[in-house]
C-alpha atoms as a PDB file:
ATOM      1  CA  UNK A   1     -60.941 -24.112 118.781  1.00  0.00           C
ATOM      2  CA  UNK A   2     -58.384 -22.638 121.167  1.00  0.00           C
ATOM      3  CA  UNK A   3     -57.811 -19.002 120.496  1.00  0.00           C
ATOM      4  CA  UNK A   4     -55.464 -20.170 124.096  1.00  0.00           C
ATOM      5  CA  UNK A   5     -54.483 -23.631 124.349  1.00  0.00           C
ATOM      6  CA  UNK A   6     -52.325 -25.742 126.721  1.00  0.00           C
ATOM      7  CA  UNK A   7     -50.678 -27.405 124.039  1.00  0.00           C
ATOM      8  CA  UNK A   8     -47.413 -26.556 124.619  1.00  0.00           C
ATOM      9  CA  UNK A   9     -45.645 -26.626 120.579  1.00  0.00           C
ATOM     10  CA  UNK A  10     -48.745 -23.976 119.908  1.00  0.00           C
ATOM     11  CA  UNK A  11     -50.041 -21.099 120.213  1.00  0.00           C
ATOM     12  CA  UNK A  12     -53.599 -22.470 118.944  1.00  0.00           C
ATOM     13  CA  UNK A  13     -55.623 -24.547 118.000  1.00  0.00           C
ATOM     14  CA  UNK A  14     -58.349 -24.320 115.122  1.00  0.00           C
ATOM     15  CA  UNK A  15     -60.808 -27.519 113.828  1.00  0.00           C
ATOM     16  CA  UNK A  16     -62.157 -27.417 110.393  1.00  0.00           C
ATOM     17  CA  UNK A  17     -64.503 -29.790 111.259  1.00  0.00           C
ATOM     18  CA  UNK A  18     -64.892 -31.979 114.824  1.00  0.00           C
ATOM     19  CA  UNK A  19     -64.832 -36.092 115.226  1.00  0.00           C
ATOM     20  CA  UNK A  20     -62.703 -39.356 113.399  1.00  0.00           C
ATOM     21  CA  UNK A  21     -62.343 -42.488 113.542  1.00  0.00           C
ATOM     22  CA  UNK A  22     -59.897 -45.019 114.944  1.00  0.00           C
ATOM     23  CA  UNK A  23     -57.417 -46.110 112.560  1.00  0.00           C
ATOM     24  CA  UNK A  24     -54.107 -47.128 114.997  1.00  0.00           C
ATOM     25  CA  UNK A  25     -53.423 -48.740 118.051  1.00  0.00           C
ATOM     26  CA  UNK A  26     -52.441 -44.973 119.107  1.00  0.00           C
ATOM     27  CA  UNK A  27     -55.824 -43.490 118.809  1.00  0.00           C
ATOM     28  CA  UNK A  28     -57.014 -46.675 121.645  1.00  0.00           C
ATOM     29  CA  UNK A  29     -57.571 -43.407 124.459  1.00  0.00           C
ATOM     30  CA  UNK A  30     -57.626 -40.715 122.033  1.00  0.00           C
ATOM     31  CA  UNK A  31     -58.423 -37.628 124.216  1.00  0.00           C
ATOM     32  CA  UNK A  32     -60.588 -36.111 121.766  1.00  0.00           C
ATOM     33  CA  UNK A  33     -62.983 -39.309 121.254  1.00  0.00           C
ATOM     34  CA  UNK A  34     -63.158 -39.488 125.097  1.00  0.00           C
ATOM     35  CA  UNK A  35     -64.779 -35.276 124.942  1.00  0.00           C
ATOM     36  CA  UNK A  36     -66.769 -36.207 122.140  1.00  0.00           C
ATOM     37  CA  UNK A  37     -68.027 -38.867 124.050  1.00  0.00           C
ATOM     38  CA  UNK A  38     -68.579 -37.242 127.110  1.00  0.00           C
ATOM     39  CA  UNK A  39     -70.007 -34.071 124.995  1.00  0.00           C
ATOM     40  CA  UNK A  40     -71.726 -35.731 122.585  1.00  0.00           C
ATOM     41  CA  UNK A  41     -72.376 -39.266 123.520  1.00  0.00           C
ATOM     42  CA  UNK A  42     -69.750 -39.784 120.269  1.00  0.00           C
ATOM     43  CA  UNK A  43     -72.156 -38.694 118.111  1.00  0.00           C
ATOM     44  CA  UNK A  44     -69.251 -37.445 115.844  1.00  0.00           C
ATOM     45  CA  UNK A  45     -66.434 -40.705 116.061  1.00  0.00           C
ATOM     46  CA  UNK A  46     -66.440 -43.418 113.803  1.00  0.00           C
ATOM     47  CA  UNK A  47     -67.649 -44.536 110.046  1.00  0.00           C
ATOM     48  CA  UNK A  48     -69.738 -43.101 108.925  1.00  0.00           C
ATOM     49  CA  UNK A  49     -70.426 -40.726 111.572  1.00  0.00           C
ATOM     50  CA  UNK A  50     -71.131 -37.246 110.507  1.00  0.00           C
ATOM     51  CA  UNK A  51     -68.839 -34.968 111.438  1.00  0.00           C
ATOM     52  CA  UNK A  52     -69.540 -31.528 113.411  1.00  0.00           C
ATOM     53  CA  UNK A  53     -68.757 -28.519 110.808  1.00  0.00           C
ATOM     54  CA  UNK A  54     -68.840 -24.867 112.251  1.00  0.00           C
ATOM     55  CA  UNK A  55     -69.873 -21.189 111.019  1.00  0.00           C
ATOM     56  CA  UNK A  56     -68.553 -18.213 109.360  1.00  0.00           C
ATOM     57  CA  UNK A  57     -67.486 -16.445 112.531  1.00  0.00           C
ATOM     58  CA  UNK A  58     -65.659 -19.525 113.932  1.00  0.00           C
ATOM     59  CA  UNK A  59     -63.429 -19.392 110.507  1.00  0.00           C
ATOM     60  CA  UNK A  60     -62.912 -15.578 111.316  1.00  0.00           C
ATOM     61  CA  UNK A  61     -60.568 -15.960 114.056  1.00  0.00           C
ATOM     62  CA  UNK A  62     -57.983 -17.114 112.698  1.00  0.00           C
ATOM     63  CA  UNK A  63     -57.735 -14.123 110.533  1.00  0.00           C
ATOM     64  CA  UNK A  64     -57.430 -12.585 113.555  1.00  0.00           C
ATOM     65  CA  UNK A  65     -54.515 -14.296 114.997  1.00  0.00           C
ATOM     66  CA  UNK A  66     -52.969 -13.751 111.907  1.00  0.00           C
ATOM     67  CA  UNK A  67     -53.489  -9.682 112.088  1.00  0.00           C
ATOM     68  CA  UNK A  68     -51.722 -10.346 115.690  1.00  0.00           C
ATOM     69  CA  UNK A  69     -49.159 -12.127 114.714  1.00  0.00           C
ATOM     70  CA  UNK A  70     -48.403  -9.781 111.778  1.00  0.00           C
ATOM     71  CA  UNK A  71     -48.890  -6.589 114.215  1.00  0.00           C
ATOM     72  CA  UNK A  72     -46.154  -8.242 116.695  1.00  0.00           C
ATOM     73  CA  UNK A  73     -43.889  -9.347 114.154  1.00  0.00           C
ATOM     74  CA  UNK A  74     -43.794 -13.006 115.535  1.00  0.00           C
ATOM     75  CA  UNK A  75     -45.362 -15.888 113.955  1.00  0.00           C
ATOM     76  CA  UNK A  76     -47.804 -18.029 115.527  1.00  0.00           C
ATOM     77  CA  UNK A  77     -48.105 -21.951 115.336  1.00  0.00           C
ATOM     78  CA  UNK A  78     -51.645 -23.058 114.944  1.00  0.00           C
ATOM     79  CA  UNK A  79     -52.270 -27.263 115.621  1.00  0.00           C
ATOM     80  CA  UNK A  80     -54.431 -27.670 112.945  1.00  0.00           C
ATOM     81  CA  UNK A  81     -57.369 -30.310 113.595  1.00  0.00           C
ATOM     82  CA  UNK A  82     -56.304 -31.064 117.194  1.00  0.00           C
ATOM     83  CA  UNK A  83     -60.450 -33.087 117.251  1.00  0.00           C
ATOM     84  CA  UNK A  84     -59.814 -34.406 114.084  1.00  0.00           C
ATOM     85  CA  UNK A  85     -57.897 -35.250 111.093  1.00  0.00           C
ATOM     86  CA  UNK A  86     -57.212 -33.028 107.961  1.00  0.00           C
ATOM     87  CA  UNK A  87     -57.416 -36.136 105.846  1.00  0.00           C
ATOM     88  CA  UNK A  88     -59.643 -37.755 107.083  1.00  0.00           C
ATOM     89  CA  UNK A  89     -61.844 -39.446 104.132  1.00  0.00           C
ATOM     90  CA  UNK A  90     -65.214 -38.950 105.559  1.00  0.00           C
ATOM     91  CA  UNK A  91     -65.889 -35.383 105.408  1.00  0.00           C
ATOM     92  CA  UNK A  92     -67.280 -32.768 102.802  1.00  0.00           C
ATOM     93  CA  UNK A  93     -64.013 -32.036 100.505  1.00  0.00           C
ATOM     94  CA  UNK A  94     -65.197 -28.458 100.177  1.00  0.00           C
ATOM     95  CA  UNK A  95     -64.491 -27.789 103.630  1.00  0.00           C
ATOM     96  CA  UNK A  96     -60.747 -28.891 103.552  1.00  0.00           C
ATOM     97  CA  UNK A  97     -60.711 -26.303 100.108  1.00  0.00           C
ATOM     98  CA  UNK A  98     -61.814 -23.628 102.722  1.00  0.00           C
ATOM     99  CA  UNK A  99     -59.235 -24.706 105.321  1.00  0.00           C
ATOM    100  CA  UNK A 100     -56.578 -24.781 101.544  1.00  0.00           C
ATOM    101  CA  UNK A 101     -57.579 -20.798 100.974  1.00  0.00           C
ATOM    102  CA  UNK A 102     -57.605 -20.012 105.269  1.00  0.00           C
ATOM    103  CA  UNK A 103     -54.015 -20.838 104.923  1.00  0.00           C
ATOM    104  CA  UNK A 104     -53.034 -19.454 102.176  1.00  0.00           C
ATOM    105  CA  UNK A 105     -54.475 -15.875 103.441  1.00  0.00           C
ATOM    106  CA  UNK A 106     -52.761 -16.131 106.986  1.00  0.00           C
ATOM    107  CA  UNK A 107     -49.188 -15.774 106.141  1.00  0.00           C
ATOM    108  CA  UNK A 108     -47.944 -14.941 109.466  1.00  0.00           C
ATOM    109  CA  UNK A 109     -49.463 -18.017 111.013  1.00  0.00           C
ATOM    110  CA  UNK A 110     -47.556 -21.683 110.553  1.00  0.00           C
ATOM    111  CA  UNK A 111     -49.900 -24.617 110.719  1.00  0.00           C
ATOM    112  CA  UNK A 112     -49.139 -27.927 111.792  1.00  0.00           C
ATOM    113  CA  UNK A 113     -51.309 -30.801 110.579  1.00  0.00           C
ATOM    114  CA  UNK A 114     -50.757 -34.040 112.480  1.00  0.00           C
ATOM    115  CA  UNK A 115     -51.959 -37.046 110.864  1.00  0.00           C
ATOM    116  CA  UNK A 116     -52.410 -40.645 111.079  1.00  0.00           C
ATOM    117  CA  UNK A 117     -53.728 -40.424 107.604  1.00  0.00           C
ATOM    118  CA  UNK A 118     -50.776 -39.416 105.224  1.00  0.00           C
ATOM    119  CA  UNK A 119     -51.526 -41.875 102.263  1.00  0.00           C
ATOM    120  CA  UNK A 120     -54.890 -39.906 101.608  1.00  0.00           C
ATOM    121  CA  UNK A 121     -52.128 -36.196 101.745  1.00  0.00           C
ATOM    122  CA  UNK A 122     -51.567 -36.594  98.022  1.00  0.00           C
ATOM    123  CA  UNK A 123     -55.106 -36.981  96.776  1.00  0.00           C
ATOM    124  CA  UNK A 124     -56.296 -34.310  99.404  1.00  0.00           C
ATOM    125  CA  UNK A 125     -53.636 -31.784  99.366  1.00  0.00           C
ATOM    126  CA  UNK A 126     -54.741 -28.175  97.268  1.00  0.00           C
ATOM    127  CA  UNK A 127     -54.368 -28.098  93.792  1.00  0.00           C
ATOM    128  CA  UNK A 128     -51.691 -25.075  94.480  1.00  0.00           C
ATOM    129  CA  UNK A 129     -49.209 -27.545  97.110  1.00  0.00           C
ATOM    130  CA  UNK A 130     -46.452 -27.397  94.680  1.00  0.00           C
ATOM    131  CA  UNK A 131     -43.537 -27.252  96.298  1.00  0.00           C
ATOM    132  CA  UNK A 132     -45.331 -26.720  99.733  1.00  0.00           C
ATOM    133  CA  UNK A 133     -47.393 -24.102 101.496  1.00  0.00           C
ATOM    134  CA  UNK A 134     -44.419 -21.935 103.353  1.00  0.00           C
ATOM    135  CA  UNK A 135     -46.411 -21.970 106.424  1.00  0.00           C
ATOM    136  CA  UNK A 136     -47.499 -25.528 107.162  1.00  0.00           C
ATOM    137  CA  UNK A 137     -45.071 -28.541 108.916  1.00  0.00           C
ATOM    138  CA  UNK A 138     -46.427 -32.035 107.597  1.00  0.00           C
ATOM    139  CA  UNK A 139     -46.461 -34.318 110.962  1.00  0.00           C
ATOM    140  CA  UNK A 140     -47.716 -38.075 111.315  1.00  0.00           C
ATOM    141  CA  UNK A 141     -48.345 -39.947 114.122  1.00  0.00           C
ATOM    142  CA  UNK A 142     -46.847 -42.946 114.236  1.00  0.00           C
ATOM    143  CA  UNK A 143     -45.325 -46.188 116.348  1.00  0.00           C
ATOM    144  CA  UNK A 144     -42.664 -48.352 115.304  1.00  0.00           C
ATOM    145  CA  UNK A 145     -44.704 -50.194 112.100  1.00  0.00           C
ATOM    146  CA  UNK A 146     -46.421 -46.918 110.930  1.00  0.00           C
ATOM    147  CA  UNK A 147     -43.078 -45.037 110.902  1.00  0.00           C
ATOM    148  CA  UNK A 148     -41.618 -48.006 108.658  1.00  0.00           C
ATOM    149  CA  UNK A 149     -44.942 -47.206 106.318  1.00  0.00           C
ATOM    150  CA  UNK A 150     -45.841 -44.064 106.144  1.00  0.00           C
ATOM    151  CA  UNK A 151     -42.763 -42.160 106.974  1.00  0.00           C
ATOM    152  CA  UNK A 152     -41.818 -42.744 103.170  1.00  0.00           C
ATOM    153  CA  UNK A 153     -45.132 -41.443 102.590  1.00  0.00           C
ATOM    154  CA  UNK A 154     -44.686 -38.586 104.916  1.00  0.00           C
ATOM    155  CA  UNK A 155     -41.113 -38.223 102.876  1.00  0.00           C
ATOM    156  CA  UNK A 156     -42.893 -37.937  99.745  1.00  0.00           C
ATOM    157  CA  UNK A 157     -44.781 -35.094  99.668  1.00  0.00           C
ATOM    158  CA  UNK A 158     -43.288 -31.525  99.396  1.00  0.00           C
ATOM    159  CA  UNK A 159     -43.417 -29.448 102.742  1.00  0.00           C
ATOM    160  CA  UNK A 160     -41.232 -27.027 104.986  1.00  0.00           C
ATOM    161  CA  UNK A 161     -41.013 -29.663 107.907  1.00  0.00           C
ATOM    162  CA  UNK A 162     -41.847 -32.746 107.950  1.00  0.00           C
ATOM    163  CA  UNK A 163     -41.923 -34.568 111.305  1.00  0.00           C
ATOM    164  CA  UNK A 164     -43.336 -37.277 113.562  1.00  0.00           C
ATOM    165  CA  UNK A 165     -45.226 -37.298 116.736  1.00  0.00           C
ATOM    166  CA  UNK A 166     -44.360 -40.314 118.919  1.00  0.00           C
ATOM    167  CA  UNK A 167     -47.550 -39.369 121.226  1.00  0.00           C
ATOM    168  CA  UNK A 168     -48.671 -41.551 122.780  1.00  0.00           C
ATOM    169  CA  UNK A 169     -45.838 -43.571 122.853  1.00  0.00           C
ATOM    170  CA  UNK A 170     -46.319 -47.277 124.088  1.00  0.00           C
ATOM    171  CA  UNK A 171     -43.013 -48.890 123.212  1.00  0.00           C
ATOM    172  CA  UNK A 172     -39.630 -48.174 121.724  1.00  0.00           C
ATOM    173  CA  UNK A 173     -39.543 -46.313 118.897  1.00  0.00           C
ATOM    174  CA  UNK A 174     -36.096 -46.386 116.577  1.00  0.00           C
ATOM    175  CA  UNK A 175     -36.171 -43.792 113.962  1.00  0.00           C
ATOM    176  CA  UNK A 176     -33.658 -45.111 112.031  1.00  0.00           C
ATOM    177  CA  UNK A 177     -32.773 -44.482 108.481  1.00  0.00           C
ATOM    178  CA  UNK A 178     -35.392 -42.132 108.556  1.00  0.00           C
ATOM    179  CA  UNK A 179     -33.622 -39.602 111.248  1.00  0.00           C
ATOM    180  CA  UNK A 180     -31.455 -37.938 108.959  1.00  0.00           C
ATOM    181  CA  UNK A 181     -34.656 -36.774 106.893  1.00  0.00           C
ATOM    182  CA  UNK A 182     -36.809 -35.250 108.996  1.00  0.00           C
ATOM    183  CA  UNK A 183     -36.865 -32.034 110.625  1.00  0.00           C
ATOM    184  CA  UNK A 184     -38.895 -32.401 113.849  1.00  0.00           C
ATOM    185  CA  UNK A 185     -39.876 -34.965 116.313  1.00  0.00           C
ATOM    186  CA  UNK A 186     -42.866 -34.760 119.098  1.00  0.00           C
ATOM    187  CA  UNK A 187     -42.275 -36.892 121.867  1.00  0.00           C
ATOM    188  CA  UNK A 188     -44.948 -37.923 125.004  1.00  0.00           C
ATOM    189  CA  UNK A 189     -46.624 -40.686 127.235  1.00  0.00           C
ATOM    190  CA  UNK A 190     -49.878 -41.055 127.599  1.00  0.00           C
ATOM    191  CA  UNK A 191     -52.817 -39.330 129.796  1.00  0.00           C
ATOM    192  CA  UNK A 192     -56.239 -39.864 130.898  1.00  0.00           C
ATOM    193  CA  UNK A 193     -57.970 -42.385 131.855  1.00  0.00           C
ATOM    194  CA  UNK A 194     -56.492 -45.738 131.352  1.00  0.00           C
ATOM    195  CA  UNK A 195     -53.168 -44.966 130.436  1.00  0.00           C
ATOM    196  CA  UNK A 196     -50.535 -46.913 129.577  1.00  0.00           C
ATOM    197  CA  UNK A 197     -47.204 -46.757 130.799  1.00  0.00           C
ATOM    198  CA  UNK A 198     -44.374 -44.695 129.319  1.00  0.00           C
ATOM    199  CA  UNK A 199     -40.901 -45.784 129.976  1.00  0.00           C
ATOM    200  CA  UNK A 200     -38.401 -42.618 130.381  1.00  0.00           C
ATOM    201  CA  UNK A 201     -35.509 -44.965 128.646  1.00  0.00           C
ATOM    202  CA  UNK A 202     -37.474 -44.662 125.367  1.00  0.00           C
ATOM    203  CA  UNK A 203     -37.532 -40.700 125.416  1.00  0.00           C
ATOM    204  CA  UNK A 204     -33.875 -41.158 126.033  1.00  0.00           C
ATOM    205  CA  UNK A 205     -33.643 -43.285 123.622  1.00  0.00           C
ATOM    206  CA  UNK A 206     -34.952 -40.868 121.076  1.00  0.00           C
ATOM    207  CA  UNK A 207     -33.174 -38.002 122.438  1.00  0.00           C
ATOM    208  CA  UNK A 208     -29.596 -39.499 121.440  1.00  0.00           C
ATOM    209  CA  UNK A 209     -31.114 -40.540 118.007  1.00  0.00           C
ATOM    210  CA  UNK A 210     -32.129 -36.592 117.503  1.00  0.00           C
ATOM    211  CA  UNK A 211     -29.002 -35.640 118.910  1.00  0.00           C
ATOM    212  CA  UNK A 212     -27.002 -37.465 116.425  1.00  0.00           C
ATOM    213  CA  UNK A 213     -28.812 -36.403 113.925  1.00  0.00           C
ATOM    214  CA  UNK A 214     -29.310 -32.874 114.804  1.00  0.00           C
ATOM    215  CA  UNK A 215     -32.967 -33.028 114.750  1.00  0.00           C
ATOM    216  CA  UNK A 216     -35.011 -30.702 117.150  1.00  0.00           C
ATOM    217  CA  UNK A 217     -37.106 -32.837 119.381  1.00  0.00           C
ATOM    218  CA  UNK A 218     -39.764 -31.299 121.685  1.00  0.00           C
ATOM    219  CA  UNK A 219     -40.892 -33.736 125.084  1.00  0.00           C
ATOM    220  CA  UNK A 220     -44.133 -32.194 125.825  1.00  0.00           C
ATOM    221  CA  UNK A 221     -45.417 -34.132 128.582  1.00  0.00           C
ATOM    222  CA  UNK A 222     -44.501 -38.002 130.788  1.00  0.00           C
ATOM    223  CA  UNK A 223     -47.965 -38.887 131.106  1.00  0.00           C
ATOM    224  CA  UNK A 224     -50.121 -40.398 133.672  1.00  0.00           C
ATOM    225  CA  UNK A 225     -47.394 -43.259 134.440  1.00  0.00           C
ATOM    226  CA  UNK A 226     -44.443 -42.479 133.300  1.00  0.00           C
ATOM    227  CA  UNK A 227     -41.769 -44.812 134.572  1.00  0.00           C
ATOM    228  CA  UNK A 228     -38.014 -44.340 135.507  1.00  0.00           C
ATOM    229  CA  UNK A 229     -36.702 -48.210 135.521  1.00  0.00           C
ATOM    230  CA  UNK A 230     -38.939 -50.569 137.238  1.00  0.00           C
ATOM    231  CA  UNK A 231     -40.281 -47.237 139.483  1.00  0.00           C
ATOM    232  CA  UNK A 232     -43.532 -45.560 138.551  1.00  0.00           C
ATOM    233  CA  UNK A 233     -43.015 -41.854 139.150  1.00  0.00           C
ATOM    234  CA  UNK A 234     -45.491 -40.009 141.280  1.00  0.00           C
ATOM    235  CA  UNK A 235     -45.600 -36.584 140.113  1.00  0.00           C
ATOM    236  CA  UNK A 236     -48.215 -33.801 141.161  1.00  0.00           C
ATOM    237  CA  UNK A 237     -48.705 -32.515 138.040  1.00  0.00           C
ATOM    238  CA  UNK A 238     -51.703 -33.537 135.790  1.00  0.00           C
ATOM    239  CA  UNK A 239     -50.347 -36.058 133.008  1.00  0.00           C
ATOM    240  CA  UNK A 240     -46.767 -35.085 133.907  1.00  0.00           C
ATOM    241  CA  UNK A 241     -47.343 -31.416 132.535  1.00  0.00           C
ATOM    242  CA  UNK A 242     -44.620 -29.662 134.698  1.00  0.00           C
ATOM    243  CA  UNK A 243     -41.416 -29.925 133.852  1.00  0.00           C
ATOM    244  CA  UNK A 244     -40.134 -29.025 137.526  1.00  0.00           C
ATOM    245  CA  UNK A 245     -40.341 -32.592 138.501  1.00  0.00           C
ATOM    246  CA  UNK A 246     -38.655 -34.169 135.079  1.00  0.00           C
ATOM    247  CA  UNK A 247     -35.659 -35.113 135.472  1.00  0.00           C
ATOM    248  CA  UNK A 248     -33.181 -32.693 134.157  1.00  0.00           C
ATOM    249  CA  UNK A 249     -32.166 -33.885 130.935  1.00  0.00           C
ATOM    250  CA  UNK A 250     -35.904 -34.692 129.534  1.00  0.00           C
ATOM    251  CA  UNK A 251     -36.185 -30.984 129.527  1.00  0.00           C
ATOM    252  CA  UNK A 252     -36.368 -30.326 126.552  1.00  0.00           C
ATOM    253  CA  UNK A 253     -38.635 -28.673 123.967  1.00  0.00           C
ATOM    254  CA  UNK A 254     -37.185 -27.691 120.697  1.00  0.00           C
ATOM    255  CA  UNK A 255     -38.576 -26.547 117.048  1.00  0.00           C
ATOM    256  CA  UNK A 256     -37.211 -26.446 114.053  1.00  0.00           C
ATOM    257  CA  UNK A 257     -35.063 -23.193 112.782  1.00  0.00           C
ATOM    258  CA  UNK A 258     -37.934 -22.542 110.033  1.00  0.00           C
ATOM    259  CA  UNK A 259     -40.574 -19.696 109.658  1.00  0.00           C
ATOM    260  CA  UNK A 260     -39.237 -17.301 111.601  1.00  0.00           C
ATOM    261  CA  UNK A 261     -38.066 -14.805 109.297  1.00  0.00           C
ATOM    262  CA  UNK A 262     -40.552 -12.059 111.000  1.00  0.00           C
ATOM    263  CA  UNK A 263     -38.796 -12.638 114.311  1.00  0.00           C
ATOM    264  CA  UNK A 264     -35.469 -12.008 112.735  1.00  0.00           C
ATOM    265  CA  UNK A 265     -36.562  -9.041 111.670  1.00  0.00           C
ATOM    266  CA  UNK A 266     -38.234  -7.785 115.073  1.00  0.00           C
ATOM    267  CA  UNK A 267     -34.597  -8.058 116.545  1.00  0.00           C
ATOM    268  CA  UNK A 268     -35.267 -11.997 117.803  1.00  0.00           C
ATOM    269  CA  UNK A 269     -32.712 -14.800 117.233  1.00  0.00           C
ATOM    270  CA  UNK A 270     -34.250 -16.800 115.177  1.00  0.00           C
ATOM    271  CA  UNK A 271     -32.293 -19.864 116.147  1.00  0.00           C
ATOM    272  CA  UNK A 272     -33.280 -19.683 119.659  1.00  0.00           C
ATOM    273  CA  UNK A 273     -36.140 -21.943 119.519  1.00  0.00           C
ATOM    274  CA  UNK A 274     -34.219 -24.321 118.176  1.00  0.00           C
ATOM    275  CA  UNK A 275     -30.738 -23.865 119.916  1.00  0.00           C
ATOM    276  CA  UNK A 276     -32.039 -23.471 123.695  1.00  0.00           C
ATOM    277  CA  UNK A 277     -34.282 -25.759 126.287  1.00  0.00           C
ATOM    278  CA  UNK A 278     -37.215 -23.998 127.413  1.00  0.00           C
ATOM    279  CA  UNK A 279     -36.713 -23.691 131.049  1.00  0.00           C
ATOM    280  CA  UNK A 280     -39.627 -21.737 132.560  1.00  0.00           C
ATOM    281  CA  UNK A 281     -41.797 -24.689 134.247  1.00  0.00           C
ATOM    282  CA  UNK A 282     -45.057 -25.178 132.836  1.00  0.00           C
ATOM    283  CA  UNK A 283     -44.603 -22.573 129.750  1.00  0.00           C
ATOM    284  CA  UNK A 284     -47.478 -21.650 127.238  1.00  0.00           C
ATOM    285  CA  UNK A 285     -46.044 -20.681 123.864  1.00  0.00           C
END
């Protein structure tokens, strides 16, 4: 859990439970496999591996971001299950109920579940979805093939935002039909060890797709080889984290114009997030 997180779309990060398994060419260098593995000897990754559940006082805190939140009058985004996956198939259903009635009690927090998992949503979501919980964006991580599958899965299910996380992305990615229906878009290359190149002309790529669209798109990092033409980039910066050395119009980190009612009323614009690039290098939201 990160009460504090670099993760720049969130505020924090909270884990209802901790390891996976592989399911997509995507999840090859997954970050969190390689701490569970260096941990944990990835005790917790893989079928049939049990997964590592936490106590009472670890499910307190977000209560307390949401007291924050509430006190400032500015919501909070929370990356749900950022060493995991909220459906995955292998854990104890009763503690995705808990995470179901966690949300539902912190109103002033917005959670954002990233999947690669969103055929199991319908047969895991609570019994009270409905329409949608008002505070959590539906996001799935996909490449080219899994955003022809499961974005009409994605599409599907009731929710404030849905959206798609091209992270890490290892070739072009065309949203498509499927721009005009989505609300959000996460765009990065990949870090760590063994990374694999990312090629700026697919962000671009992207970025003219959301533009025509009007879709907010959010570039969080280049990666460990991110490359501009034939020309790796050399940039100081761990995984291509700050912005400084981007180039200029790969700046940009957006979010949708949802949730953000409390900021209105605390005398914020509530379209800022979406309308302007975030230009302080190397910002924590």
């Amino acid at each position: 859990m990160g009460a504090v997180t670099k993760i720049e779309w969130c505020h924090h990060t909270f884990n209802p439970w901790w390891g996976c398994t592989q399911v997509s060419p995507l999840c090859d260098h997954c970050y969190a496999m390689m701490l569970d593995t260096r941990w944990f000897k990835r005790a917790h990754w893989g079928p049939r591996a049990p997964r590592r559940y936490f106590g009472d006082a670890y499910w307190r805190e977000p209560l307390k971001w949401d007291c924050l939140a509430g006190a400032e009058r500015r919501r909070r985004r929370v990356f749900c299950a950022s060493m995991a996956d909220v459906f995955d198939n292998e854990v104890d259903p009763a503690v995705r109920d808990r995470l179901w009635r966690l949300i539902r009690r912190t109103r002033n927090l917005d959670w954002l579940l990233l999947t690669k998992r969103i055929g199991n949503a319908p047969e895991m979501l609570a019994n009270d979805w409905g329409g949608g919980y008002p505070n959590v964006w539906l996001v799935t991580s996909v490449n080219q093939a899994e955003l022809e599958r499961d974005v009409p899965k994605l599409l599907s299910i009731p929710a404030v935002v849905h959206g798609v996380s091209i992270e890490p992305q290892l070739a072009p990615v065309r949203l498509g039909r499927f721009a005009p229906l989505l609300q959000w878009v996460i765009n990065s290359g990949e870090s760590g060890a063994g990374s694999r190149p990312f090629h700026l002309e697919w962000t671009r790529a992207l970025v003219t797709e959301c533009r025509s669209a009007g879709i907010p798109i959010f570039v969080q990092r280049l990666g460990s080889k991110p490359y501009e033409g034939a020309i790796r980039l050399r940039l100081n910066e761990y995984a291509g984290g700050d912005w400084s050395e981007w180039p200029d119009d790969l700046r940009i980190r957006e979010f949708p114009n949802v949730g953000l009612s409390s900021e209105a009323a605390a005398g914020v614009d509530a379209g800022a997030p979406y309308r302007q690039r975030h230009r302080n290098s190397g910002s924590r939201y």
